[in-house]
N, C-alpha and C. Protein backbone atom coordinates (compact mmCIF):
# COMPACT_ATOMS: atom_id res chain seq x y z
N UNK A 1 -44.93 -36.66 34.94
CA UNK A 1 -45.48 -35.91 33.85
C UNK A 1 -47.00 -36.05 33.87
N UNK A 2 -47.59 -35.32 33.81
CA UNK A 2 -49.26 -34.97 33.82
C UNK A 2 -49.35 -35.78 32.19
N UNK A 3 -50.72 -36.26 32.81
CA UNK A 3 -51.73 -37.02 31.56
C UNK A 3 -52.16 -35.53 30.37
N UNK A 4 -52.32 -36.24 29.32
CA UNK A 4 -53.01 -35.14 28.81
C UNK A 4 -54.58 -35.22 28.66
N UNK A 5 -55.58 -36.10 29.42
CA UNK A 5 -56.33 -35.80 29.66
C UNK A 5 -57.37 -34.61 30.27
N UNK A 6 -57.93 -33.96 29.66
CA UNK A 6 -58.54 -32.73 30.02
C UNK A 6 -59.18 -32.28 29.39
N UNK A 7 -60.25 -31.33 29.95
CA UNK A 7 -61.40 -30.54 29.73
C UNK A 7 -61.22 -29.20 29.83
N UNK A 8 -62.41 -28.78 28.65
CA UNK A 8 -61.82 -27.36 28.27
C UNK A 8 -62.87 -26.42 29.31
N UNK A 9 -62.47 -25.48 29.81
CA UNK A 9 -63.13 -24.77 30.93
C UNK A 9 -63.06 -23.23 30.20
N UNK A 10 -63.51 -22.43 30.26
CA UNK A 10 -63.73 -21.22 29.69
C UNK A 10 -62.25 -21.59 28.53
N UNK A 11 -62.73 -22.04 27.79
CA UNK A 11 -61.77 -21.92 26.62
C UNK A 11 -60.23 -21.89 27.11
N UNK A 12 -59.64 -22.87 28.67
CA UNK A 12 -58.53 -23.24 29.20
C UNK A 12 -58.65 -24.61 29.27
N UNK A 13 -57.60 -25.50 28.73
CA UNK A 13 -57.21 -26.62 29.16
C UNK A 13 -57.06 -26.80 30.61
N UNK A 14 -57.96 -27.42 31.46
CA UNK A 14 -57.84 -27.93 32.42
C UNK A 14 -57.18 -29.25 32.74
N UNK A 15 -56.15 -29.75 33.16
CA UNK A 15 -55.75 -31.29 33.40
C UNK A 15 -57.02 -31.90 34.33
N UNK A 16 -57.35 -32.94 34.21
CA UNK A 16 -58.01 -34.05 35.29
C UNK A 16 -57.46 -34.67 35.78
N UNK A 17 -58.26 -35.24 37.20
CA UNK A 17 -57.47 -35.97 38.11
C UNK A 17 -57.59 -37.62 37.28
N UNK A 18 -56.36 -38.25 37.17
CA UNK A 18 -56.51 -39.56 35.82
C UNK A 18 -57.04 -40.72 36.50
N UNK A 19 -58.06 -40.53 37.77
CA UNK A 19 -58.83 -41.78 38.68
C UNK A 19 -60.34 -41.33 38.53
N UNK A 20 -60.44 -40.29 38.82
CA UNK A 20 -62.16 -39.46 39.06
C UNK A 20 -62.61 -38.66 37.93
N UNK A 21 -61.24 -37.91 37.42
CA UNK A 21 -61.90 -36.74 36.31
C UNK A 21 -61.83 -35.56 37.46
N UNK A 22 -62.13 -35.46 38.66
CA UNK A 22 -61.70 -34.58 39.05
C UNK A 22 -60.88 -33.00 38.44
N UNK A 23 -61.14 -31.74 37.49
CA UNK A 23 -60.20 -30.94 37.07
C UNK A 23 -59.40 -30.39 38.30
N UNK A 24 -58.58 -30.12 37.89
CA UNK A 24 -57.43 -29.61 38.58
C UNK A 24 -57.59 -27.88 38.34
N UNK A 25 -58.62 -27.63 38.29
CA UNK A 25 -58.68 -25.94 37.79
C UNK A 25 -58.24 -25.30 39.53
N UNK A 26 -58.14 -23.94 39.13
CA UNK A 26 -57.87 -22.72 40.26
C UNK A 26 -58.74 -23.22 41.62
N UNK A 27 -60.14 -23.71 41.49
CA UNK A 27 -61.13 -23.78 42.88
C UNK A 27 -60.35 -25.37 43.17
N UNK A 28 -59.65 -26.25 42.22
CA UNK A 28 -59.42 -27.63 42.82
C UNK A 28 -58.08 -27.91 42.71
N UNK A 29 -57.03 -26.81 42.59
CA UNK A 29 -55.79 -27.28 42.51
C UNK A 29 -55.08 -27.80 43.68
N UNK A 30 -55.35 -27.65 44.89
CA UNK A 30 -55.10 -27.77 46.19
C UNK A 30 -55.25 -29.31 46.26
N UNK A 31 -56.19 -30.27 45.90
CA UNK A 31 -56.67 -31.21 45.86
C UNK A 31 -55.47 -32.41 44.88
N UNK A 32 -54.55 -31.97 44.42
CA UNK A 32 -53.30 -32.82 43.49
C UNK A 32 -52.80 -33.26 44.81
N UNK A 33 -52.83 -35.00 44.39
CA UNK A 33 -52.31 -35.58 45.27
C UNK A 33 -50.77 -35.66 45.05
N UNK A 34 -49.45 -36.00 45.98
CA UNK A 34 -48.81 -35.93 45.92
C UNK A 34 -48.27 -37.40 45.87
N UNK A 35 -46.60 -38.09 44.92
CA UNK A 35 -46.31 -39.45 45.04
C UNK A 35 -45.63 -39.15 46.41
N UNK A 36 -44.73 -40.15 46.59
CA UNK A 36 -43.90 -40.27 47.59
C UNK A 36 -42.37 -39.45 47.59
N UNK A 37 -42.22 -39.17 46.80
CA UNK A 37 -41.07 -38.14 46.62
C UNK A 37 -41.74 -36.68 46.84
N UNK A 38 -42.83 -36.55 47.07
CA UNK A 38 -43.12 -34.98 47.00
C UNK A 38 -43.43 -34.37 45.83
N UNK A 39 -43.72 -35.14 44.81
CA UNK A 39 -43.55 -34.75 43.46
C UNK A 39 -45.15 -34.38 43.51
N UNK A 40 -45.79 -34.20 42.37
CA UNK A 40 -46.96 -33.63 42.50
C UNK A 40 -47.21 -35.00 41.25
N UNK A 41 -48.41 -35.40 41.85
CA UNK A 41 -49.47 -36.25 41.24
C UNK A 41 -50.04 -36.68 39.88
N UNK A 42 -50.35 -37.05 38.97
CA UNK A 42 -51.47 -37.27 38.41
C UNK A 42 -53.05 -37.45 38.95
N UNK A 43 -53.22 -38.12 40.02
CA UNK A 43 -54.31 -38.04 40.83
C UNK A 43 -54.60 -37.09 41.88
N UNK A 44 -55.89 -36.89 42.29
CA UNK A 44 -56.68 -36.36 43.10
C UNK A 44 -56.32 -36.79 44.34
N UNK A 45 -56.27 -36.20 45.71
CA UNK A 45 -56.00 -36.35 47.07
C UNK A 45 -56.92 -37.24 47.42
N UNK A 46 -58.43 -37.42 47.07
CA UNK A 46 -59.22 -38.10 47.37
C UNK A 46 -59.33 -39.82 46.96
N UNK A 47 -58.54 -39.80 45.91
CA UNK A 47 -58.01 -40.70 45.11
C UNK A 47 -56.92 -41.56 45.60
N UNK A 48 -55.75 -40.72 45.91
CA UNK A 48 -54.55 -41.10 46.07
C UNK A 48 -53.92 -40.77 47.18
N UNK A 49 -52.78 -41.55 47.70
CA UNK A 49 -51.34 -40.62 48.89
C UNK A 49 -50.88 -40.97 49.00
N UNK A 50 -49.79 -40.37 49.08
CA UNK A 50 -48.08 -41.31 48.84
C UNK A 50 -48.13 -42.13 48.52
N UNK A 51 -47.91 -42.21 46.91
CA UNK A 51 -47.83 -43.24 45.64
C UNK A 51 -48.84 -44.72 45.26
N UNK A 52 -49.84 -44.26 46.47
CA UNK A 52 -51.17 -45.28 46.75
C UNK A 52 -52.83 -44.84 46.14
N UNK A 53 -53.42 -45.73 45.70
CA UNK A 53 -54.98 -45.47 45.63
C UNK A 53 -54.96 -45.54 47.40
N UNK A 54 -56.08 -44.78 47.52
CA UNK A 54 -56.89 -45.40 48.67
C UNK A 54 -58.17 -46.05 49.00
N UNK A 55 -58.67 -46.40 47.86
CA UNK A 55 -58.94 -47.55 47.22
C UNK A 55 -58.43 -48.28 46.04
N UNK A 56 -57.20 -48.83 46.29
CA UNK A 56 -56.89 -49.80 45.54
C UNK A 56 -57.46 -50.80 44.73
N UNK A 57 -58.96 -51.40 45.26
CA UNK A 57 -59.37 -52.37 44.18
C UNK A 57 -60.55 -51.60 43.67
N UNK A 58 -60.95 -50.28 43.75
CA UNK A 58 -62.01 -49.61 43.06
C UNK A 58 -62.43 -50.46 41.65
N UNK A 59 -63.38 -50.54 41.21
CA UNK A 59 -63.67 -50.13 39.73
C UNK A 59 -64.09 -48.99 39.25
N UNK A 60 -64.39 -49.09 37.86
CA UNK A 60 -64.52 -48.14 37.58
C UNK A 60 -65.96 -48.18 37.42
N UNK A 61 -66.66 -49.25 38.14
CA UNK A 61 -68.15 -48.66 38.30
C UNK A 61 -68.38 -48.28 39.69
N UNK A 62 -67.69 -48.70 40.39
CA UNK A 62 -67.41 -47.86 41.87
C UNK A 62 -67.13 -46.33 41.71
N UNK A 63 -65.94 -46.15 41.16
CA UNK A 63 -65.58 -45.09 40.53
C UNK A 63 -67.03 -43.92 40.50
N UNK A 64 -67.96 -44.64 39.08
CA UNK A 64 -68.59 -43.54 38.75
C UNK A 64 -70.06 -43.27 39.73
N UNK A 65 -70.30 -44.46 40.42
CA UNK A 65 -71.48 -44.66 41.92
C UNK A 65 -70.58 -43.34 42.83
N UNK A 66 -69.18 -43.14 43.43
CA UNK A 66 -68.76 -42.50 43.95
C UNK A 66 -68.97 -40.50 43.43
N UNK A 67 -68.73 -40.72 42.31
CA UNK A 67 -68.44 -39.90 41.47
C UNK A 67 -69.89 -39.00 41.58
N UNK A 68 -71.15 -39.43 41.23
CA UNK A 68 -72.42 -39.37 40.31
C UNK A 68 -73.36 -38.14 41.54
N UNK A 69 -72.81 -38.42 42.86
CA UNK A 69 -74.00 -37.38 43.58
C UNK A 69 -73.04 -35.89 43.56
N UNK A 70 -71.69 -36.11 43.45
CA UNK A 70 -71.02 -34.87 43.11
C UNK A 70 -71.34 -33.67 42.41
N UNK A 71 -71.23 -34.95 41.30
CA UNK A 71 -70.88 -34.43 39.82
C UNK A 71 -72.84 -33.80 39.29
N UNK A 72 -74.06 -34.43 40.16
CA UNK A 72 -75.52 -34.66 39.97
C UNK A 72 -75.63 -32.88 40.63
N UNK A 73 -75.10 -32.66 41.81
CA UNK A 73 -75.14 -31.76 41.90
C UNK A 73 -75.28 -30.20 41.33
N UNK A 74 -74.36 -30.45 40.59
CA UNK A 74 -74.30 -29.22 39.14
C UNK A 74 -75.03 -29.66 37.51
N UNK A 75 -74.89 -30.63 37.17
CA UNK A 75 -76.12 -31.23 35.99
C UNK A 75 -76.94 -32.16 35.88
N UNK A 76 -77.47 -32.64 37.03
CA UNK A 76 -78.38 -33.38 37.51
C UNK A 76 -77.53 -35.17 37.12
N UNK A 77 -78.33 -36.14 38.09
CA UNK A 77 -77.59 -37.78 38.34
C UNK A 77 -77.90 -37.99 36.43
N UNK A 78 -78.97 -38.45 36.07
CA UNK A 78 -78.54 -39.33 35.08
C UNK A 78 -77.17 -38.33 33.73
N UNK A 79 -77.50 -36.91 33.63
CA UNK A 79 -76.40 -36.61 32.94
C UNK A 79 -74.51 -36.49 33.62
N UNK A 80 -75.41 -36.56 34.87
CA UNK A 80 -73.68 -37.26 36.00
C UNK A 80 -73.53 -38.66 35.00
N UNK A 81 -73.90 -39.18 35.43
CA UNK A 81 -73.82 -40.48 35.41
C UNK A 81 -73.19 -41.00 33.59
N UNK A 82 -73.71 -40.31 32.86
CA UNK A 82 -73.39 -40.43 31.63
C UNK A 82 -72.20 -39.93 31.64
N UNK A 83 -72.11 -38.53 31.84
CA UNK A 83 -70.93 -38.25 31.82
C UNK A 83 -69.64 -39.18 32.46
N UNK A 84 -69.97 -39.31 33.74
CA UNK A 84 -68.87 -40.28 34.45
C UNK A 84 -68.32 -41.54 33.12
N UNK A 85 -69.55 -42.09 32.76
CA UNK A 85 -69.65 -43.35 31.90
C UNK A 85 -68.69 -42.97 30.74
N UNK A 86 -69.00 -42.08 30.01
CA UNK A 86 -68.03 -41.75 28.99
C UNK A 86 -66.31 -40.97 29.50
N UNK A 87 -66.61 -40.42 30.43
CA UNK A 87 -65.08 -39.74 30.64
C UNK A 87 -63.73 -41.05 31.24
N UNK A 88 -64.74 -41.22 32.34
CA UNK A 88 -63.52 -42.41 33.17
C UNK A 88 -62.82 -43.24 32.39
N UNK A 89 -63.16 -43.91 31.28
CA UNK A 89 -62.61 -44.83 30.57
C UNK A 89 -61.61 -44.09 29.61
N UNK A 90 -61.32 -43.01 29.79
CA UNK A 90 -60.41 -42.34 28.95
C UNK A 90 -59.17 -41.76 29.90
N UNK A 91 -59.13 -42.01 31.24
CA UNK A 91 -58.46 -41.29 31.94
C UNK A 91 -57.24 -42.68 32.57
N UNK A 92 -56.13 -42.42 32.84
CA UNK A 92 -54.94 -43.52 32.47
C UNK A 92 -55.05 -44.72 33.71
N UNK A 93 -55.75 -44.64 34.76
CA UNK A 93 -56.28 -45.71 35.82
C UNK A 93 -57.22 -46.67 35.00
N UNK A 94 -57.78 -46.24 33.89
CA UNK A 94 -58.94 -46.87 33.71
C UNK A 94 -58.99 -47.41 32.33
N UNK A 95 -57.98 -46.97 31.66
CA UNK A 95 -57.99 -46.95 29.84
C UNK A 95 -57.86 -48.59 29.89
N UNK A 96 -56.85 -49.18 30.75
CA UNK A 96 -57.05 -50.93 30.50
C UNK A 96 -57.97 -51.64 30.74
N UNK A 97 -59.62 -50.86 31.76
CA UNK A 97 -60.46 -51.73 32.42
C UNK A 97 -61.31 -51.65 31.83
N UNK A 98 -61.90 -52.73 31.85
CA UNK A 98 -63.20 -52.74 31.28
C UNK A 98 -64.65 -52.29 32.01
N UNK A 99 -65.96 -51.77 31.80
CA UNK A 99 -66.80 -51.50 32.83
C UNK A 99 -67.23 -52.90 32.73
């Protein structure tokens, strides 16, 4: 079952990927990683594969260092960076960790 974590994109609920924030919209749906049954994901391909992180001991300040030249790209690093800071900790990899 998909997280209900998500962002609203032209006035559509988008799901996120529940490791990166990653949306799962139309340009990134391809990118849902899959568990080991074939089932379709909560996480991002980049994230996850067959029922694994592929980084397993990430944090979630790794996480948002990974995240920040992406995401800097379209609203520049420090509002990346904020953003990362506030979203990740809401998404279900991360809701128990602390930064």
């Amino acid at each position: 079952m998909r997280e209900k974590t998500e962002i609203t994109m032209k006035k559509e609920f988008v799901p996120l990927c529940q490791s990166c924030g990653m949306p799962f919209d139309e340009a990134h749906s391809e990118f849902i990683a899959k568990e080991k049954d074939g089932s379709e994901s909560i996480y991002c391909s980049y994230c996850y594969k067959d029922g694994e992180f592929l980084i397993p001991d990430a944090t979630i300040g790794d996480m948002v260092e990974m995240g920040v030249p992406h995401l800097a790209r379209k609203i520049g690093e420090q509002a990346a960076r904020d953003q990362l800071l506030q979203l990740l900790p809401t998404l279900s990899r991360w809701k128990e960790v602390s930064i």
